[in-house]
Every structure is written in structure tokens, then in C-alpha cells.
Protein backbone atom coordinates (compact mmCIF):
# COMPACT_ATOMS: atom_id res chain seq x y z
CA UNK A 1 -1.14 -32.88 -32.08
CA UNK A 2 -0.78 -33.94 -35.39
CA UNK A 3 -3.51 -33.00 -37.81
CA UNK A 4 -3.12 -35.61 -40.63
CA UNK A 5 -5.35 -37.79 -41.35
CA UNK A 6 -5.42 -39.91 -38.74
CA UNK A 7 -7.02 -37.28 -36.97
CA UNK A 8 -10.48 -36.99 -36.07
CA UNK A 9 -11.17 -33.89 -36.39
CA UNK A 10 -8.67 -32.30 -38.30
CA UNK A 11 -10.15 -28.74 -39.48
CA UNK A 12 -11.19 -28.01 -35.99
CA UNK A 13 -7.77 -28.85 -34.61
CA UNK A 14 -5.93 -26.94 -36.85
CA UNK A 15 -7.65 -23.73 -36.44
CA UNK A 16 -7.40 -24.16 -32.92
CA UNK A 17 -3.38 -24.43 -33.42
CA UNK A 18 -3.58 -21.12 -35.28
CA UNK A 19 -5.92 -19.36 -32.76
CA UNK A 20 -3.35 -20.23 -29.89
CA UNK A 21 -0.17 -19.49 -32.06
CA UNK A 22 -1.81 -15.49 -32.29
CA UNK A 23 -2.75 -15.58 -28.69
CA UNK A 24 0.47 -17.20 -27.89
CA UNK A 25 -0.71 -18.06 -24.18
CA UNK A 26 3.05 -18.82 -23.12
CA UNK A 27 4.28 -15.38 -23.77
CA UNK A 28 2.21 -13.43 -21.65
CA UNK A 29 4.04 -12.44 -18.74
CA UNK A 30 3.31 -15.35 -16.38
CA UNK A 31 5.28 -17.49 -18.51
CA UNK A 32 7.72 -14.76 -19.08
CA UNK A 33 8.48 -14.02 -15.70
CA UNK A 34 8.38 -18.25 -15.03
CA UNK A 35 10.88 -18.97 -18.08
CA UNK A 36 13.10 -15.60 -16.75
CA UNK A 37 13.15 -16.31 -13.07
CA UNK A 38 11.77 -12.97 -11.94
CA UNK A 39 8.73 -14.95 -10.77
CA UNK A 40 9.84 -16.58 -7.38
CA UNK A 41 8.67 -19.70 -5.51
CA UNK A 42 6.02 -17.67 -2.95
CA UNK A 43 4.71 -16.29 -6.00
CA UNK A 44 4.16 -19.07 -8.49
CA UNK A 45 2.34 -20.79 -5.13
CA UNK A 46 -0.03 -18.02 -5.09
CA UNK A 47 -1.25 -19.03 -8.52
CA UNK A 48 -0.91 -22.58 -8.32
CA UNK A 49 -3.32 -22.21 -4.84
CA UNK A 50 -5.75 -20.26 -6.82
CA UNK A 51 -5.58 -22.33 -10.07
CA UNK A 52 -6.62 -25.34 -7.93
CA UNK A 53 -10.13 -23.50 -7.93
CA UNK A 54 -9.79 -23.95 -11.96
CA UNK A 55 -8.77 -27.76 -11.75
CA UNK A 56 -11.54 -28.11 -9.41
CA UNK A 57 -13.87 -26.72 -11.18
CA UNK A 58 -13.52 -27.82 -14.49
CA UNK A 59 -15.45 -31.02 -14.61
CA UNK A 60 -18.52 -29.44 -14.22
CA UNK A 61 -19.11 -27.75 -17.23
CA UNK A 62 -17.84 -30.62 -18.78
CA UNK A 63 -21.00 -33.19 -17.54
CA UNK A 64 -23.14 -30.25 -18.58
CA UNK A 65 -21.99 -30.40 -22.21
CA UNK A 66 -22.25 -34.03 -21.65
CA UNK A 67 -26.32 -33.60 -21.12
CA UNK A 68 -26.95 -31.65 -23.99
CA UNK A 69 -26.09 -33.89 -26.50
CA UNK A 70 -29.08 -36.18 -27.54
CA UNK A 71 -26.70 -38.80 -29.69
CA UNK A 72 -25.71 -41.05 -26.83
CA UNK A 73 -22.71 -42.05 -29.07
CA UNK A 74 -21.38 -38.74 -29.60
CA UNK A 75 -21.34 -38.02 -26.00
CA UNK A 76 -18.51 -41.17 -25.57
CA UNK A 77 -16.15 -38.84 -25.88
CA UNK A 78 -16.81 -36.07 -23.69
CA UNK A 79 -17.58 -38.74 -21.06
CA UNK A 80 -14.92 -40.83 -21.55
CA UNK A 81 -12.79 -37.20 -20.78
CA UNK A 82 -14.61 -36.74 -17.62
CA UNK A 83 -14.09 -40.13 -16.31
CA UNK A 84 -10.15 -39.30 -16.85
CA UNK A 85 -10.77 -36.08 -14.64
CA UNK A 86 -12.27 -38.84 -11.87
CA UNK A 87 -9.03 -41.18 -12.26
CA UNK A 88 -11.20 -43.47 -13.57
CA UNK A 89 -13.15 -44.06 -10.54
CA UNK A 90 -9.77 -44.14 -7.91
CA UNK A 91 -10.36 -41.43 -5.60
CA UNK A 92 -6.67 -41.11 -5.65
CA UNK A 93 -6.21 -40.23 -9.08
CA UNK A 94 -8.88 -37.81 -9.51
CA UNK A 95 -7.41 -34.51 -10.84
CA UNK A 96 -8.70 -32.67 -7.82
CA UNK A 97 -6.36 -34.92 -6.08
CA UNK A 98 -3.61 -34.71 -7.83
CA UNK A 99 -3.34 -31.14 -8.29
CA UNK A 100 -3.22 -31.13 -4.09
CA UNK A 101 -0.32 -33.73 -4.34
CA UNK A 102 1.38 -31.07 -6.76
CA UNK A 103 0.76 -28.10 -4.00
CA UNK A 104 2.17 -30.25 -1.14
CA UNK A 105 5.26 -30.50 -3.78
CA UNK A 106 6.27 -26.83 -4.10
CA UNK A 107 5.02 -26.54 0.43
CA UNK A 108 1.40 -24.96 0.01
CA UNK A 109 -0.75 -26.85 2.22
CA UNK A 110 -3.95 -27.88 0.53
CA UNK A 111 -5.97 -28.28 4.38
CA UNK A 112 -5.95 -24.45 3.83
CA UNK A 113 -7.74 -24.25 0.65
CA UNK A 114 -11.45 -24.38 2.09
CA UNK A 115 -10.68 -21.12 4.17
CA UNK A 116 -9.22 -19.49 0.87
CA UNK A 117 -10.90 -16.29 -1.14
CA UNK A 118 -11.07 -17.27 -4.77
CA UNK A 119 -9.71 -14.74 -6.50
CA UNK A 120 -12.23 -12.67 -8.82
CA UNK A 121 -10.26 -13.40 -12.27
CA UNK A 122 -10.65 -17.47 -11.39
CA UNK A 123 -14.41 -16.86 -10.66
CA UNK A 124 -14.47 -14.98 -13.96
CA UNK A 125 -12.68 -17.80 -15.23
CA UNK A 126 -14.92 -20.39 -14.01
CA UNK A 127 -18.24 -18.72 -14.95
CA UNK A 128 -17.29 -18.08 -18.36
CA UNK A 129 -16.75 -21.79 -18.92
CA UNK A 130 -20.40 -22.62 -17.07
CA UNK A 131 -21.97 -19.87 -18.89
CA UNK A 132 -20.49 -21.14 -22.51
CA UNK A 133 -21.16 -24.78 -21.92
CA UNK A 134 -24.84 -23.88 -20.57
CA UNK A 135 -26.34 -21.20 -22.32
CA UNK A 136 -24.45 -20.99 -25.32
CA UNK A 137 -24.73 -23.13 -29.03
CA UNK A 138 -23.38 -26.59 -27.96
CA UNK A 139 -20.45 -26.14 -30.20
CA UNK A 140 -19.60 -22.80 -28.50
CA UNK A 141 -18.67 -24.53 -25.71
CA UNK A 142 -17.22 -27.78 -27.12
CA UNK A 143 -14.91 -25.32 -28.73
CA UNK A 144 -13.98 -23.57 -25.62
CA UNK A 145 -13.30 -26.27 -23.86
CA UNK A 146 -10.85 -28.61 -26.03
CA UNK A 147 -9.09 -25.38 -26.77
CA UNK A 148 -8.80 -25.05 -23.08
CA UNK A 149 -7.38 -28.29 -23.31
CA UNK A 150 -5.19 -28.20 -26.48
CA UNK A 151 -3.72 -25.25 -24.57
CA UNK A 152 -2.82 -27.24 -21.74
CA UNK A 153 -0.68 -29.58 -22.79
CA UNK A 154 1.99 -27.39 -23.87
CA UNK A 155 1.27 -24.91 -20.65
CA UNK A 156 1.81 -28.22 -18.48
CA UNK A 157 4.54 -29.47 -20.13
CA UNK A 158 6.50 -25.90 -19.89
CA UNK A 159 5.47 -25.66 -15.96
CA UNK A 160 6.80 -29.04 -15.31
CA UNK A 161 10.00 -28.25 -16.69
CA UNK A 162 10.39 -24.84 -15.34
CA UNK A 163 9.68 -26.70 -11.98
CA UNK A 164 12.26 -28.96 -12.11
CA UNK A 165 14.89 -26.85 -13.29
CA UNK A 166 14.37 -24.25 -10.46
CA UNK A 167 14.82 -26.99 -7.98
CA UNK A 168 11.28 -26.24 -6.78
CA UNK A 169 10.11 -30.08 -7.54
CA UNK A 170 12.11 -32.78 -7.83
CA UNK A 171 11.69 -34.64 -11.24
CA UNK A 172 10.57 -38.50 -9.90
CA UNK A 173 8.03 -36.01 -7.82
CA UNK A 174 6.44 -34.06 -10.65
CA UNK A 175 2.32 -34.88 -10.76
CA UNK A 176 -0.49 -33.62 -12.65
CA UNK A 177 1.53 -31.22 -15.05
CA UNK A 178 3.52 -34.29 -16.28
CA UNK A 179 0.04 -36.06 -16.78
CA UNK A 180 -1.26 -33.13 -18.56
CA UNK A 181 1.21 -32.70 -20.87
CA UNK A 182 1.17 -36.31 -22.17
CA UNK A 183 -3.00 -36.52 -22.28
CA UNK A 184 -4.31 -33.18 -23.33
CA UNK A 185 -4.00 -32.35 -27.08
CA UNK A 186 -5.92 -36.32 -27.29
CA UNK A 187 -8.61 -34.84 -24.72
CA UNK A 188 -9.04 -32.01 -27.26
CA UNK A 189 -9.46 -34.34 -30.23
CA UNK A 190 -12.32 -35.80 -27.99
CA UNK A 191 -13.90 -32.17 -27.77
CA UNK A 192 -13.68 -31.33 -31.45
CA UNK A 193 -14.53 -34.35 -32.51
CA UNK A 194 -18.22 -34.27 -31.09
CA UNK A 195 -18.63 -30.98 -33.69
CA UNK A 196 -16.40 -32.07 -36.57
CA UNK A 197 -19.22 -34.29 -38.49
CA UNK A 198 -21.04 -30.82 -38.78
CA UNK A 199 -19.09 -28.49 -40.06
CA UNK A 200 -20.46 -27.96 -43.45
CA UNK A 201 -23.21 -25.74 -41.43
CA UNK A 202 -21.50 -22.43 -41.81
CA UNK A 203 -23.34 -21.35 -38.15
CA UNK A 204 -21.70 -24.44 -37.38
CA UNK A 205 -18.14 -23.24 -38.31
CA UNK A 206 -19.21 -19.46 -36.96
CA UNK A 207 -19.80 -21.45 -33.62
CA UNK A 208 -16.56 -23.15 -33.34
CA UNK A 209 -14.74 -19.89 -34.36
CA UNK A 210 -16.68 -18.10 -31.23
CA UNK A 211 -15.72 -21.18 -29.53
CA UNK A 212 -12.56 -21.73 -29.81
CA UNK A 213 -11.63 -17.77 -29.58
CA UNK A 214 -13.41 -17.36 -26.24
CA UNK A 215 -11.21 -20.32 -24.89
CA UNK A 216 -7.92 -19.10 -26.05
CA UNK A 217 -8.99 -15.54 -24.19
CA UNK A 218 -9.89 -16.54 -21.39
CA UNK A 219 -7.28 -19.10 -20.20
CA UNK A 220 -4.64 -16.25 -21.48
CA UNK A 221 -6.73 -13.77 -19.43
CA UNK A 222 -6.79 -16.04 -16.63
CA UNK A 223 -2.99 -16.77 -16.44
CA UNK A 224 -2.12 -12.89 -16.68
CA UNK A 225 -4.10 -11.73 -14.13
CA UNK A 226 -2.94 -14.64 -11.87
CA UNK A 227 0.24 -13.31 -12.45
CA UNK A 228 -0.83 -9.46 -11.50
CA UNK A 229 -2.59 -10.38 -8.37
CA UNK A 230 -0.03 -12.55 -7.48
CA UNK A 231 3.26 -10.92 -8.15
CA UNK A 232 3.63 -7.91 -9.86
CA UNK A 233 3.60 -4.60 -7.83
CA UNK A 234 0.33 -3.04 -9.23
CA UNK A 235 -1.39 -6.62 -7.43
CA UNK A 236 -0.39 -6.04 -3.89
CA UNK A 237 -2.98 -4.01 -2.90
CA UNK A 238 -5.44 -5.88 -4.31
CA UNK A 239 -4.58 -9.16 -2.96
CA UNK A 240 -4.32 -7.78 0.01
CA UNK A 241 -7.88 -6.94 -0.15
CA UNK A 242 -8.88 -10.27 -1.49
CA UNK A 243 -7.13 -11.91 1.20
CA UNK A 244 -7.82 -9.88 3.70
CA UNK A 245 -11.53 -8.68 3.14
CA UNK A 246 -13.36 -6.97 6.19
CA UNK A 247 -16.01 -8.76 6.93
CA UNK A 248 -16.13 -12.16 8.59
CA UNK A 249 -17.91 -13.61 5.78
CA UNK A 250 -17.45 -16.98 5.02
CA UNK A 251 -15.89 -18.25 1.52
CA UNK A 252 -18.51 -19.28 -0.95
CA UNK A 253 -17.83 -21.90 -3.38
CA UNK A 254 -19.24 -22.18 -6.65
């Protein structure tokens, strides 16, 4: 995203640029072993099955960040980002639903998902977001979220490629990622752009710092330990036990 000065929130944006440039997200070894090969087909499913539970999910924190702001105009943007996650209204286009379409492209079968454990690191993942955009400063989670996002667009735009050139997805197929890519770093702005205006509040700028640097964590957190669990040797076991757990109990979703 460019951060000139057409953009509205420049000082937020940029900082988030240099918070994901040192956690550099896309060389942690999911993306390694993506970019490389050495992550396989059965393996990238695994995560993509689980990471619906993060797609899914994501919304909801978002409408609660929406209630906490009492300026009815400042929370146009926000909104305006989680009618997008709806597909505007169509059903069809909902993220949620497109996200499925993208698992029927590399042969998971989203009927399956309901009967699926959620893996602890996406609950982590999850509850971190809810907690932030709940109990924390409002610009705590603003900031965690559009870095989320900011993130994204460059993680969606590398997937989609590495998908096509494995021959997992054909190109005119791609869904979602190519979406992603081309929306994100603008659903950012929309984040920062709610805190911008109040910067010159130095607990303002503390709480975009916290912000911004529990985002970049946890979706880096999130995407390694997707990657352990679902594909490196030390994870076997304990997907296994995930998968298989002892007891009959039901999944739960949050």
C-alpha cells in the first residue's frame, strides 16, 4: 500500500509495514516449505481445513470493534469491511463461502468441517483476536486487526501463486486468495484509519504499537504452528491426538 499522501492514515500504515518487514510472516517455515516444495498437497490441506476456522471466525471480532465506537461516522469503515466479509449481502460471496469453494479446489470436502477438531493454535488464534477487540483499548484491537489484514494481502497473493504453479489449482479456478490479495492492504487503511485522527495521544500511539505488534505475532504464530501440526515430524503425534481424541465428545465451536 502506498503511504503517500493520498493515504488515510499514513503513520499507522507505515509502521505497520515495518513491524511485518521484522516479523517477516512469509519466511517462517510454512511459507518456506510452500515456496520450496517440501510441503506437499495432503499437507497444505491440513492447514487450509483448519484455517477455514480463522476465515470463519474473523468477522466477529470485527462487529465487536464495530460497537465500541460511539462516532457513528467513524465506524463506516469498519462496517463497510464487514459487509465485504458478507459479499455484500449474497450468500454466495460471503468469505465463509468462498474459502469452502477454495477447499473443494485443492479436494478437501468442506461437508466434513462440522465434525472437525479445531486445532488448539487456531483457537489460540481466534481468542486472541476476541480478547483484543473486547477487552482491550479500542485501538489495541483496531491495530491488530488491519495488521492482520495488511498481512494478508501479500500472504494471499503468494498462496495463490504457489497454488497455481504446483498444479494444485488451476488459475481461471483460484477464489478467495486472489480476492484477498487485490482488497486487503485497502481493508487495512479502513482499520487504521478509525485511530489515525488520534494519534497525537502518546497512549494513543503506545496502543497502536501494542496493537499492531500483537497482530503481526500472532498470525506468524498461527501460520507456524499450522505448519508443525500439520507437516513436520515433531506434529504427528500431536495431530494424531487432536484428531483422534478419546472421548466421544462432540466438537465445540466458538
Amino acid at each position: 500500500m502506498s503511504t503517500s499522501t493520498e493515504s488515510r492514515a499514513p503513520r499507522i500504515t507505515t509502521r505497520a509495514s515495518e513491524i511485518l518487514g521484522q516479523v517477516n510472516i512469509l519466511g517462517n517455515q510454512f511459507f518456506r516449505a510452500l515456496e520450496d516444495g517440501s510441503m506437499d498437497l495432503p499437507c497444505f490441506r491440513r492447514t487450509q481445513e483448519q484455517f477455514f476456522f480463522a476465515v470463519t471466525f474473523f468477522p466477529r471480532p470485527m462487529s465487536a470493534l464495530v460497537g465500541r465506537i460511539d462516532d457513528p461516522k467513524r465506524r463506516l469503515d469498519i462496517l463497510h469491511n464487514l459487509v465485504e466479509e458478507h459479499g455484500e449481502f449474497d450468500e454466495s460471496a460471503f468469505h465463509h463461502t468462498t474459502f469452502q469453494q477454495f477447499l473443494r479446489t485443492i479436494d478437501a470436502d468442506p461437508s466434513k468441517l462440522d465434525a472437525m477438531p479445531i486445532w488448539p493454535c487456531v483457537r489460540a488464534f481466534n481468542s486472541v483476536l476476541a480478547s483484543a477487540c473486547v477487552l482491550d483499548e479500542l485501538a489495541i484491537g483496531v491495530c491488530c486487526m488491519g495488521v492482520i489484514e495488511q498481512a494478508f494481502a501479500g500472504i494471499s497473493a503468494t498462496i495463490g501463486r504457489i497454488v497455481v504453479r504446483n498444479g494444485w489449482v488451476p488459475a481461471d479456478r483460484l477464489v478467495h486468495y486472489k480476492l484477498h490479495a487485490a482488497i486487503d492492504e485497502r481493508h487495512a487503511e479502513e482499520f487504521f484509519a478509525v485511530v489515525e485522527p488520534t494519534l497525537d495521544d502518546p497512549r494513543t500511539w503506545y496502543c497502536v504499537e501494542q496493537g499492531l505488534s500483537l497482530g503481526a505475532y500472532i498470525f506468524d504464530r498461527l501460520y507456524r504452528d499450522l505448519y508443525e501440526v500439520a507437516g513436520a515430524p515433531s506434529g504427528v503425534e500431536l495431530r494424531d491426538a487432536i484428531n483422534n481424541p478419546t472421548s466421544a465428545a462432540v466438537p465445540v465451536r466458538l
